[in-house]
C-alpha atoms as a PDB file:
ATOM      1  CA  UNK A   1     122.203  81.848  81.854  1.00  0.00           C
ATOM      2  CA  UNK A   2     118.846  80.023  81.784  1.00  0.00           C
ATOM      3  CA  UNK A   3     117.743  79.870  85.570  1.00  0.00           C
ATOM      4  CA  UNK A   4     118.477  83.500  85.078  1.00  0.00           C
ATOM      5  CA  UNK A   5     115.913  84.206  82.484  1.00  0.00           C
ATOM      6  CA  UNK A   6     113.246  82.109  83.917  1.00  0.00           C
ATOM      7  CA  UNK A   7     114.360  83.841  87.685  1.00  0.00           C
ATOM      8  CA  UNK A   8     113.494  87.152  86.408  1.00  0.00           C
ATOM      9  CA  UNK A   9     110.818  86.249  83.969  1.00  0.00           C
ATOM     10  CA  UNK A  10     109.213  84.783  86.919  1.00  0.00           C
ATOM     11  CA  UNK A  11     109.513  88.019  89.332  1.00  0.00           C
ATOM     12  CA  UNK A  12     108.229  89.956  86.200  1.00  0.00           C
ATOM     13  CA  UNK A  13     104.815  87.715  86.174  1.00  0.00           C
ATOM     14  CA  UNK A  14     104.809  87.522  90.260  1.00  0.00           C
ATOM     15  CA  UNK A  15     105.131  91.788  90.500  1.00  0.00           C
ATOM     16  CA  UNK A  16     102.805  92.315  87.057  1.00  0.00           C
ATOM     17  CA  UNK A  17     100.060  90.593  89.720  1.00  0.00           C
ATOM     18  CA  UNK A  18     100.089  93.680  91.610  1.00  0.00           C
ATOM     19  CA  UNK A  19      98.495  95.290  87.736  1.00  0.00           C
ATOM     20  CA  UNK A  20      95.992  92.424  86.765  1.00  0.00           C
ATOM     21  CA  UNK A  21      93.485  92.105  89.378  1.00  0.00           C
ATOM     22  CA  UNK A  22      92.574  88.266  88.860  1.00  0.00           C
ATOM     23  CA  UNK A  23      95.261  86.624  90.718  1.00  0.00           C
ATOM     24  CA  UNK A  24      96.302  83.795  87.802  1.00  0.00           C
ATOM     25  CA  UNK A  25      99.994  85.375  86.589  1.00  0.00           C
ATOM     26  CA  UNK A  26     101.282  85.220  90.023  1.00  0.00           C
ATOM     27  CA  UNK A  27     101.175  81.125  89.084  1.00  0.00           C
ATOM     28  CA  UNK A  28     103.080  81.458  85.713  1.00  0.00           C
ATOM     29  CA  UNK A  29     105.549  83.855  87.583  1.00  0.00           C
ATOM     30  CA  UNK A  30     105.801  81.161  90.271  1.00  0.00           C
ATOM     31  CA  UNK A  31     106.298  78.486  87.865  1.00  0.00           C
ATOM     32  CA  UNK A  32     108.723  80.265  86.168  1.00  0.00           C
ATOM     33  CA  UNK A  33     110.593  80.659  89.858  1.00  0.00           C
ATOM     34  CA  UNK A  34     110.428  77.096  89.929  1.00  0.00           C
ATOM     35  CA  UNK A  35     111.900  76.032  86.363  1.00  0.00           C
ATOM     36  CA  UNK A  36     114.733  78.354  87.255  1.00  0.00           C
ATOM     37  CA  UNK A  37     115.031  76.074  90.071  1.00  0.00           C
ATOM     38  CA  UNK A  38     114.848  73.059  88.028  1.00  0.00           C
ATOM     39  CA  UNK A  39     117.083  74.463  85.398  1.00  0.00           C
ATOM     40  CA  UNK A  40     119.516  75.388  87.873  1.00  0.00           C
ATOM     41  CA  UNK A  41     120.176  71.858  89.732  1.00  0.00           C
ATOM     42  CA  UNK A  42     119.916  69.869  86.453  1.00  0.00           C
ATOM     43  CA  UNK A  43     122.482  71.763  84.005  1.00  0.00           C
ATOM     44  CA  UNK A  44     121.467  69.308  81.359  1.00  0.00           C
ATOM     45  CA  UNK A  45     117.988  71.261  80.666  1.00  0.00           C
ATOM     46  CA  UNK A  46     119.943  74.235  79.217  1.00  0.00           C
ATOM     47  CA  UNK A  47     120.248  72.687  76.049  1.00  0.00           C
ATOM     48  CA  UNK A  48     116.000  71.993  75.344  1.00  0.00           C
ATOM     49  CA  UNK A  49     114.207  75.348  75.255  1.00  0.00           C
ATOM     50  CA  UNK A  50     111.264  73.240  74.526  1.00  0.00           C
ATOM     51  CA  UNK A  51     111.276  70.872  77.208  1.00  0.00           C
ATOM     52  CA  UNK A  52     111.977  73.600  79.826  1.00  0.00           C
ATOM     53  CA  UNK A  53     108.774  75.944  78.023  1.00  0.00           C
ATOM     54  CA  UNK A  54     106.796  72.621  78.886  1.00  0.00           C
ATOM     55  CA  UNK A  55     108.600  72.527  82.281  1.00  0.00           C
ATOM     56  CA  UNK A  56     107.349  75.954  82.854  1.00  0.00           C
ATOM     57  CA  UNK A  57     103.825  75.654  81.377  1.00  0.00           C
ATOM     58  CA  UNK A  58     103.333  71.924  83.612  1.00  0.00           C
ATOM     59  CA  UNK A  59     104.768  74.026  86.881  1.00  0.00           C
ATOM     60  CA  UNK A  60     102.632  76.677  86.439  1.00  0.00           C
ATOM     61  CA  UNK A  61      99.259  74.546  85.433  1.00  0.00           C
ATOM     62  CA  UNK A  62      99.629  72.388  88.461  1.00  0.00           C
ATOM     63  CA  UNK A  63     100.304  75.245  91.025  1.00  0.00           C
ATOM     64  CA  UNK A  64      97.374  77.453  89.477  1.00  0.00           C
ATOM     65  CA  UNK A  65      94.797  74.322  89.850  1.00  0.00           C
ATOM     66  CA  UNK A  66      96.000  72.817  93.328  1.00  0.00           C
ATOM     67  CA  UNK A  67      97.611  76.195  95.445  1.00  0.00           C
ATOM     68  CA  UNK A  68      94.829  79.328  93.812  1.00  0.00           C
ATOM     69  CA  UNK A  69      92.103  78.870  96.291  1.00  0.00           C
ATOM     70  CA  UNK A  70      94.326  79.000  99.004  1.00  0.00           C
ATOM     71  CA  UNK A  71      96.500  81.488  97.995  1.00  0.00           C
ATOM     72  CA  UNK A  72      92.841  83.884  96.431  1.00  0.00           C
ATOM     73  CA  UNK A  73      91.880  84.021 100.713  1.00  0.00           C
ATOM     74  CA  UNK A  74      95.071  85.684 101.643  1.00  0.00           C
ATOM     75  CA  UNK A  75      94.968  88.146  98.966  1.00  0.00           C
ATOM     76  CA  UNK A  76      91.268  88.526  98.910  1.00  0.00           C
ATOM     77  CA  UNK A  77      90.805  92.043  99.406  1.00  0.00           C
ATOM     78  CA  UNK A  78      87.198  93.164 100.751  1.00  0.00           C
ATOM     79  CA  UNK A  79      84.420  94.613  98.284  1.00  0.00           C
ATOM     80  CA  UNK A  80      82.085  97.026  99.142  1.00  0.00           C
ATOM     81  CA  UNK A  81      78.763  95.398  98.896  1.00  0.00           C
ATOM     82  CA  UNK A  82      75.069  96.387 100.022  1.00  0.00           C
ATOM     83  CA  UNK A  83      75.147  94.498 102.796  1.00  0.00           C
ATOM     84  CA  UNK A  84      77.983  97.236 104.275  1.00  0.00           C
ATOM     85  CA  UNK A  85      75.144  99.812 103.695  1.00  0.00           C
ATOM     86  CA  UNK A  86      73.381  98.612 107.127  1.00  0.00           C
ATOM     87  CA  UNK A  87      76.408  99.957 108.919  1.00  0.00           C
ATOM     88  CA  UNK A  88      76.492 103.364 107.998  1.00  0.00           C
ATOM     89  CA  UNK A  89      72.670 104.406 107.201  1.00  0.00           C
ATOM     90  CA  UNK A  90      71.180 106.418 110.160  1.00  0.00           C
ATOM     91  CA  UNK A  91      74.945 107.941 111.426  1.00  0.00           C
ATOM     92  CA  UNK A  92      75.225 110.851 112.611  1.00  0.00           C
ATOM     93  CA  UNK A  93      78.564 112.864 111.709  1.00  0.00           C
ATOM     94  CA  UNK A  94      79.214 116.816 111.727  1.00  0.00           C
ATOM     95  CA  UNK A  95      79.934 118.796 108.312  1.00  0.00           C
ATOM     96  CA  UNK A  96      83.532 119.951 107.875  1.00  0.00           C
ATOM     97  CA  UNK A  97      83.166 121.762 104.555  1.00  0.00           C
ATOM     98  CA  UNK A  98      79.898 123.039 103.080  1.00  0.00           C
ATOM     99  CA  UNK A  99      77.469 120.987 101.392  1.00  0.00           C
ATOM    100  CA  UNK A 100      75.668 121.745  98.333  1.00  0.00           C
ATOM    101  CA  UNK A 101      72.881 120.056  96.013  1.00  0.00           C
ATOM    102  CA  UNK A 102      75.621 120.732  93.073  1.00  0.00           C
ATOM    103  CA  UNK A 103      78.511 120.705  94.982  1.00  0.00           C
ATOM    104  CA  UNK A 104      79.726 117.999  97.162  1.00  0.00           C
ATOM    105  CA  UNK A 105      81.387 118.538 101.060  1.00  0.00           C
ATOM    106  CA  UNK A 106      83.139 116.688 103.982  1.00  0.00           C
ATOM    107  CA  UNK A 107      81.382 115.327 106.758  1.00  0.00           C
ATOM    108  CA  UNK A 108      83.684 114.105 109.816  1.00  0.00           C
ATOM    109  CA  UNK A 109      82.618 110.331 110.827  1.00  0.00           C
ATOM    110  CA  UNK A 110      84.747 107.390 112.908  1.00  0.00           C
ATOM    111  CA  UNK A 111      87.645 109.872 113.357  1.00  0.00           C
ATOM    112  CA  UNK A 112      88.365 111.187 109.561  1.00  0.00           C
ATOM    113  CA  UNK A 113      86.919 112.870 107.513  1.00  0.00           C
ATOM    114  CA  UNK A 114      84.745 111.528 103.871  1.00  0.00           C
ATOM    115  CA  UNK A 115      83.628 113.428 100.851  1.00  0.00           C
ATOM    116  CA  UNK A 116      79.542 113.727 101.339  1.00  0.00           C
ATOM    117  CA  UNK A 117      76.819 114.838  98.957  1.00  0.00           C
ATOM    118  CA  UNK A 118      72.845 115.860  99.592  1.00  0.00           C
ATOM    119  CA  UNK A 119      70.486 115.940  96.893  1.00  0.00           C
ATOM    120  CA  UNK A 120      68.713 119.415  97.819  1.00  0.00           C
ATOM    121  CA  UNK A 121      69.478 120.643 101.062  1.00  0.00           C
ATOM    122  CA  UNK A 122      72.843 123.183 101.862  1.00  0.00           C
ATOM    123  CA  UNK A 123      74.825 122.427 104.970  1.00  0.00           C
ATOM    124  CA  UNK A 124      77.295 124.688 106.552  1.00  0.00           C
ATOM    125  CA  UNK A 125      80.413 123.562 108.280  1.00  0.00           C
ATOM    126  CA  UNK A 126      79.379 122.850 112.429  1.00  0.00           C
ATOM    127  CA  UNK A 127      76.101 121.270 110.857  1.00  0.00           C
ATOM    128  CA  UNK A 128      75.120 117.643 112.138  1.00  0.00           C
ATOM    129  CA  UNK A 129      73.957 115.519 109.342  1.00  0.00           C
ATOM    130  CA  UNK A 130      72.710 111.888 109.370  1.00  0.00           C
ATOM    131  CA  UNK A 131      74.249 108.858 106.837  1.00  0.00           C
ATOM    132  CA  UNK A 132      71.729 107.735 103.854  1.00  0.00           C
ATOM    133  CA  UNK A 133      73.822 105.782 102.091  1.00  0.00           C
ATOM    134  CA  UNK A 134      77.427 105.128 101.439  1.00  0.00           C
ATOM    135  CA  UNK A 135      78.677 105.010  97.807  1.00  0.00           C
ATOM    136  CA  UNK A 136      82.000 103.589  97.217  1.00  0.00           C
ATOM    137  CA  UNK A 137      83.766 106.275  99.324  1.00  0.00           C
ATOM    138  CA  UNK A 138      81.249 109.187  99.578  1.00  0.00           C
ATOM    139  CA  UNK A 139      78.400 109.276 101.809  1.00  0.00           C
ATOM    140  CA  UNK A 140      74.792 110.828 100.579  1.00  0.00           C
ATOM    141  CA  UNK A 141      73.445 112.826 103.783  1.00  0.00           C
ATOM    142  CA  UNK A 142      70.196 114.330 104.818  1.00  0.00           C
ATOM    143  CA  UNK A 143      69.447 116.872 108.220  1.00  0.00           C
ATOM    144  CA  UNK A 144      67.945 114.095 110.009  1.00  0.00           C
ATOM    145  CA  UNK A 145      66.484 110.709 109.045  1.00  0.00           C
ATOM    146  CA  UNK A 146      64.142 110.472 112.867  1.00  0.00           C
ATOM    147  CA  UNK A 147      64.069 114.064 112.940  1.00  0.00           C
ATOM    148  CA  UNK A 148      66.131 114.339 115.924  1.00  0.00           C
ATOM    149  CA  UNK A 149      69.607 114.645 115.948  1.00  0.00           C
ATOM    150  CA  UNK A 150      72.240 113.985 119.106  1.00  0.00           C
ATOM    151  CA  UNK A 151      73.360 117.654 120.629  1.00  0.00           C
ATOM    152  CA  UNK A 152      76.610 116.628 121.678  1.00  0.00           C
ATOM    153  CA  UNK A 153      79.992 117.011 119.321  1.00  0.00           C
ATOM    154  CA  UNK A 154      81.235 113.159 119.773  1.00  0.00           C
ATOM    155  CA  UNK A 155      81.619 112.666 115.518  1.00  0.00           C
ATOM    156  CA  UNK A 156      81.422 108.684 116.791  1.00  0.00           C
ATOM    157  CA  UNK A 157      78.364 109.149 117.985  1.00  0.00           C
ATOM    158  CA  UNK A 158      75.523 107.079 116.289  1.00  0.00           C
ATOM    159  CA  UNK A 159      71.563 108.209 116.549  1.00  0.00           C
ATOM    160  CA  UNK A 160      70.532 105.341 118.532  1.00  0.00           C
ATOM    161  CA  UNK A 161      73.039 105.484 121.527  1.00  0.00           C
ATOM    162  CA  UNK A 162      72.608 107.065 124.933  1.00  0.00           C
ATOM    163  CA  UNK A 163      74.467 110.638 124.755  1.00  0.00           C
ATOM    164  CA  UNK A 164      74.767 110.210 128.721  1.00  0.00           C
END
């Protein structure tokens, strides 16, 4: 009945890691996985709650310390950071929905489409607009950054290549 418990105790911790973004209960739900284990092959642990808790609590300290920094850069997932603004600022992409100082749009850019915002001009869907900065998700656009904007309809198309 014990390697039970801990068995699903320890898929509870390891699928509540999908909640808590810091990447330390998948250990205790792994230790727990293991002290099944343990519990399992040696029958005579049944009987000591205590020793097994310890058991549990020495499994899961050891595999937190020694196996988190290798497991934290497979499920590292990427953050937006400033450095990801370089990328985007000076794009060119064409307006799918209006665009409004009080009332955000869509702009079409790398094949889909993004929710964009302007601080005081109006675009009209068919408009070309150029990337100011990215926020999270929504891109802050302007008519032209240079002042010139590519003619063609390519939404891939950046300012600074050759439209030949």
């Amino acid at each position: 009945m014990w390697p039970l418990i801990w068995a699903v105790a320890g898929l509870v911790f390891v699928v509540s890691e999908f909640i808590v973004p810091e990447f330390v209960i998948f250990f205790f739900g792994l230790g727990a996985l293991l002290n099944s284990a343990l519990v399992a092959l040696f029958p005579g642990l049944q009987a000591s709650v205590p020793l097994q808790i310890l058991t549990w609590l020495g499994f899961s300290t050891v595999s937190l310390f020694s196996l988190r920094r290798y497991f934290a850069r497979w499920f590292k997932g990427r953050k937006f950071e400033d450095d990801d603004q370089e990328e985007w600022i000076g794009r060119s992409a064409k307006v799918t929905e209006a665009i409004a100082e009080d009332s955000p749009g869509r702009i079409s850019l790398n094949g889909t489409t993004w929710v964009a915002e302007s601080y005081n001009e109006v675009f009209k869907p068919g408009d070309r607009v150029e990337v100011v900065r990215r926020e999270g998700t929504r891109f802050l656009v302007t008519r032209s950054l240079s002042g010139l904007l590519p003619v063609d309809d390519d939404d891939d198309q950046s300012p600074s290549s050759d439209p030949t």
